[in-house]
Protein backbone atom coordinates (compact mmCIF):
# COMPACT_ATOMS: atom_id res chain seq x y z
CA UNK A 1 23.50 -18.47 -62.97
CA UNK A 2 26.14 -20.76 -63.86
CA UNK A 3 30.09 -19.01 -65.06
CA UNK A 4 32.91 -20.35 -67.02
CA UNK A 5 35.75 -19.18 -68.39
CA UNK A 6 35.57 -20.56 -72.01
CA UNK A 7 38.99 -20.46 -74.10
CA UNK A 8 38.81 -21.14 -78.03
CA UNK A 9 41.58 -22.73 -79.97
CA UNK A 10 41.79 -19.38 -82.00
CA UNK A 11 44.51 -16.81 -79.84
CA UNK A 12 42.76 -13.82 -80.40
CA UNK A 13 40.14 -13.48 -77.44
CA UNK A 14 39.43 -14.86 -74.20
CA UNK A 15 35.69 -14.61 -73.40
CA UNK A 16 33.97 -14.77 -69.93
CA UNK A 17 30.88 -16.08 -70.47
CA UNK A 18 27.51 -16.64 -68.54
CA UNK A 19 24.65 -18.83 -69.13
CA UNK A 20 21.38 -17.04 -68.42
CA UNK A 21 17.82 -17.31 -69.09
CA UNK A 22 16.55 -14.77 -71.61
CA UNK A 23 13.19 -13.26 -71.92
CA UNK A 24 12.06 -16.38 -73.74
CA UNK A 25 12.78 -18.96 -71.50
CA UNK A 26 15.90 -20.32 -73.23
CA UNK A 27 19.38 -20.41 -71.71
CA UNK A 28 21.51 -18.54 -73.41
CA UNK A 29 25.34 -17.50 -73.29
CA UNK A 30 26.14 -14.08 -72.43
CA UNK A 31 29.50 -11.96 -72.75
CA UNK A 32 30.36 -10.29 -69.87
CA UNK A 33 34.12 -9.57 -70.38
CA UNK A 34 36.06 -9.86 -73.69
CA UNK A 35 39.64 -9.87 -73.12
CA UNK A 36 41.88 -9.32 -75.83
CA UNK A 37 45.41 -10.80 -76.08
CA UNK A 38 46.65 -7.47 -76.18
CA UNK A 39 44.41 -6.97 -73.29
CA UNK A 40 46.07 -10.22 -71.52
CA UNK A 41 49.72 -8.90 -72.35
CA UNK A 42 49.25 -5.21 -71.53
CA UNK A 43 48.13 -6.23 -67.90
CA UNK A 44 51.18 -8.83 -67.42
CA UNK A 45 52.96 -5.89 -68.37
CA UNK A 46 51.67 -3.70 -65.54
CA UNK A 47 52.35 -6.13 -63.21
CA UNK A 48 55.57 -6.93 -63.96
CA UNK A 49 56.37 -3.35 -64.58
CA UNK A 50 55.19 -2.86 -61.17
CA UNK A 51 57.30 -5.65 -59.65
CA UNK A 52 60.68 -4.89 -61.48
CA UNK A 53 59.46 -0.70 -60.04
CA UNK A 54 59.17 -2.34 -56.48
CA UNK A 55 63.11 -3.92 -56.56
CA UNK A 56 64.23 -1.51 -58.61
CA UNK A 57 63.27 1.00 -55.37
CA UNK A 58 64.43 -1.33 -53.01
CA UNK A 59 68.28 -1.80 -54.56
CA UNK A 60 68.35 1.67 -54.86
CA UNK A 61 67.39 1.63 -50.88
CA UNK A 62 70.23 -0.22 -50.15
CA UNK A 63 73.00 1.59 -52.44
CA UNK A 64 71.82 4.73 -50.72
CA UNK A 65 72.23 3.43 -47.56
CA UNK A 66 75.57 1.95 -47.96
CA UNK A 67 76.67 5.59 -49.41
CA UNK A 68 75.44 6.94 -46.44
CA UNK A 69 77.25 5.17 -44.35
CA UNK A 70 80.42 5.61 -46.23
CA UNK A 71 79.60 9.55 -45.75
CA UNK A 72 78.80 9.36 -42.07
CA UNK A 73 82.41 7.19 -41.97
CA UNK A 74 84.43 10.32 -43.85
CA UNK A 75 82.37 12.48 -41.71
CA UNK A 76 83.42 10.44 -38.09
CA UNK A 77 87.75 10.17 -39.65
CA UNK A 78 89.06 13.37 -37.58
CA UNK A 79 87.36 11.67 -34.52
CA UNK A 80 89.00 8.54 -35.20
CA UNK A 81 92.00 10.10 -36.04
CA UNK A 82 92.28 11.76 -32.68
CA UNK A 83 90.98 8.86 -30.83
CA UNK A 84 94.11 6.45 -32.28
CA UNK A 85 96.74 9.37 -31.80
CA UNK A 86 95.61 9.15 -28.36
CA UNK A 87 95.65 5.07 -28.48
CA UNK A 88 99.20 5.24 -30.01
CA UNK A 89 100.75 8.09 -27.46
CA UNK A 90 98.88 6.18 -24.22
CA UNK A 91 101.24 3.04 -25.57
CA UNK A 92 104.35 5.14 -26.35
CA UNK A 93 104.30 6.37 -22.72
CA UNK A 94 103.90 2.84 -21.34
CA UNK A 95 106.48 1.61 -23.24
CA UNK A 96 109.22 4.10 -22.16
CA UNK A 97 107.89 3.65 -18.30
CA UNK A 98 108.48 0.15 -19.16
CA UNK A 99 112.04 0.80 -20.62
CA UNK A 100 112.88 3.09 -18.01
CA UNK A 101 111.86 -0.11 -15.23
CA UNK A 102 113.59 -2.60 -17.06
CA UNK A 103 116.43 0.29 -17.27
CA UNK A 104 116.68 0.54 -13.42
CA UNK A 105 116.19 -3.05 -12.84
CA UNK A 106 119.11 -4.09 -14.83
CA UNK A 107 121.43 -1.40 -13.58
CA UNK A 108 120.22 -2.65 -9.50
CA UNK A 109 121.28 -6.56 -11.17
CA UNK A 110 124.58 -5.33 -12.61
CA UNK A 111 125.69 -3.70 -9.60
CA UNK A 112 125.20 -7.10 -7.91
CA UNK A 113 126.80 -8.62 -10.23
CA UNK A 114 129.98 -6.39 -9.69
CA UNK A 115 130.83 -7.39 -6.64
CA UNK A 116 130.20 -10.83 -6.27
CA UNK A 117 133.11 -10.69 -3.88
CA UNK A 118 131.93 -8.30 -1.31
CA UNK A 119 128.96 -10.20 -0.44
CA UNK A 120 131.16 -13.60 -0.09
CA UNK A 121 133.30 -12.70 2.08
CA UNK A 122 130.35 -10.76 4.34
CA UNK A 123 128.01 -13.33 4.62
C-alpha cells in the first residue's frame, strides 16, 4: 500500500489518496480523506484560536499578578508607615545626642580658650 498526498491545480479540495489493489487485480486510487478548503481554514482557525486563547490567559496571568502585588503593597503601607516613623525618630534622637556632645564639647574648648592666661603663667 503505497500513500500520497495528491494536490490539484483547482483550490477547492485536497485529497488523500491510496493506491490499492481492487477485487480485480488492478491498482486503483482510493479516497480516504477529502479535505475541503473550508475544511483546511476552519482547522487553522482552531489552532490559532487556541494559541491567541493560550497568551491571551497568560497576559492576563501576569496583569493579575502585578495587581496583586500592588494590593498586598496597600495592604503592607501602615506597617511601613510605622516601621519609617520608627527609622526617622531612632535618627532624630541620635542627632540631638549628637548636638548635645558637640554642645558640651565646645563649651569644655571655649572655657580653654578663656583663659589662655591662667595656664601660661602655671605651667
Amino acid at each position: 500500500m503505497t500513500m500520497q498526498l495528491i494536490t490539484f491545480s483547482r483550490r477547492e479540495d485536497i485529497f488523500l489518496r491510496v493506491y490499492m489493489i481492487d477485487s480485480w487485480q488492478k491498482w486503483r486510487i482510493v479516497r480516504l480523506l477529502i479535505l475541503s478548503v473550508e475544511d483546511v481554514y476552519t482547522i487553522g482557525c482552531l489552532i490559532t484560536g487556541f494559541l491567541l486563547f493560550g497568551v491571551g490567559g497568560y497576559l492576563a496571568y501576569r496583569e493579575i499578578r502585578k495587581t496583586s502585588a500592588a494590593v498586598l503593597a496597600i495592604v503592607r503601607l501602615p506597617g511601613m508607615y510605622d516601621g519609617i516613623y520608627r527609622a526617622i525618630s531612632t535618627q532624630t534622637e541620635m542627632l540631638r545626642e549628637l548636638n548635645r556632645r558637640l554642645d558640651v564639647i565646645l563649651t569644655q574648648d571655649r572655657r580653654q580658650v578663656a583663659v589662655p592666661g591662667l595656664r601660661g603663667e602655671m605651667g
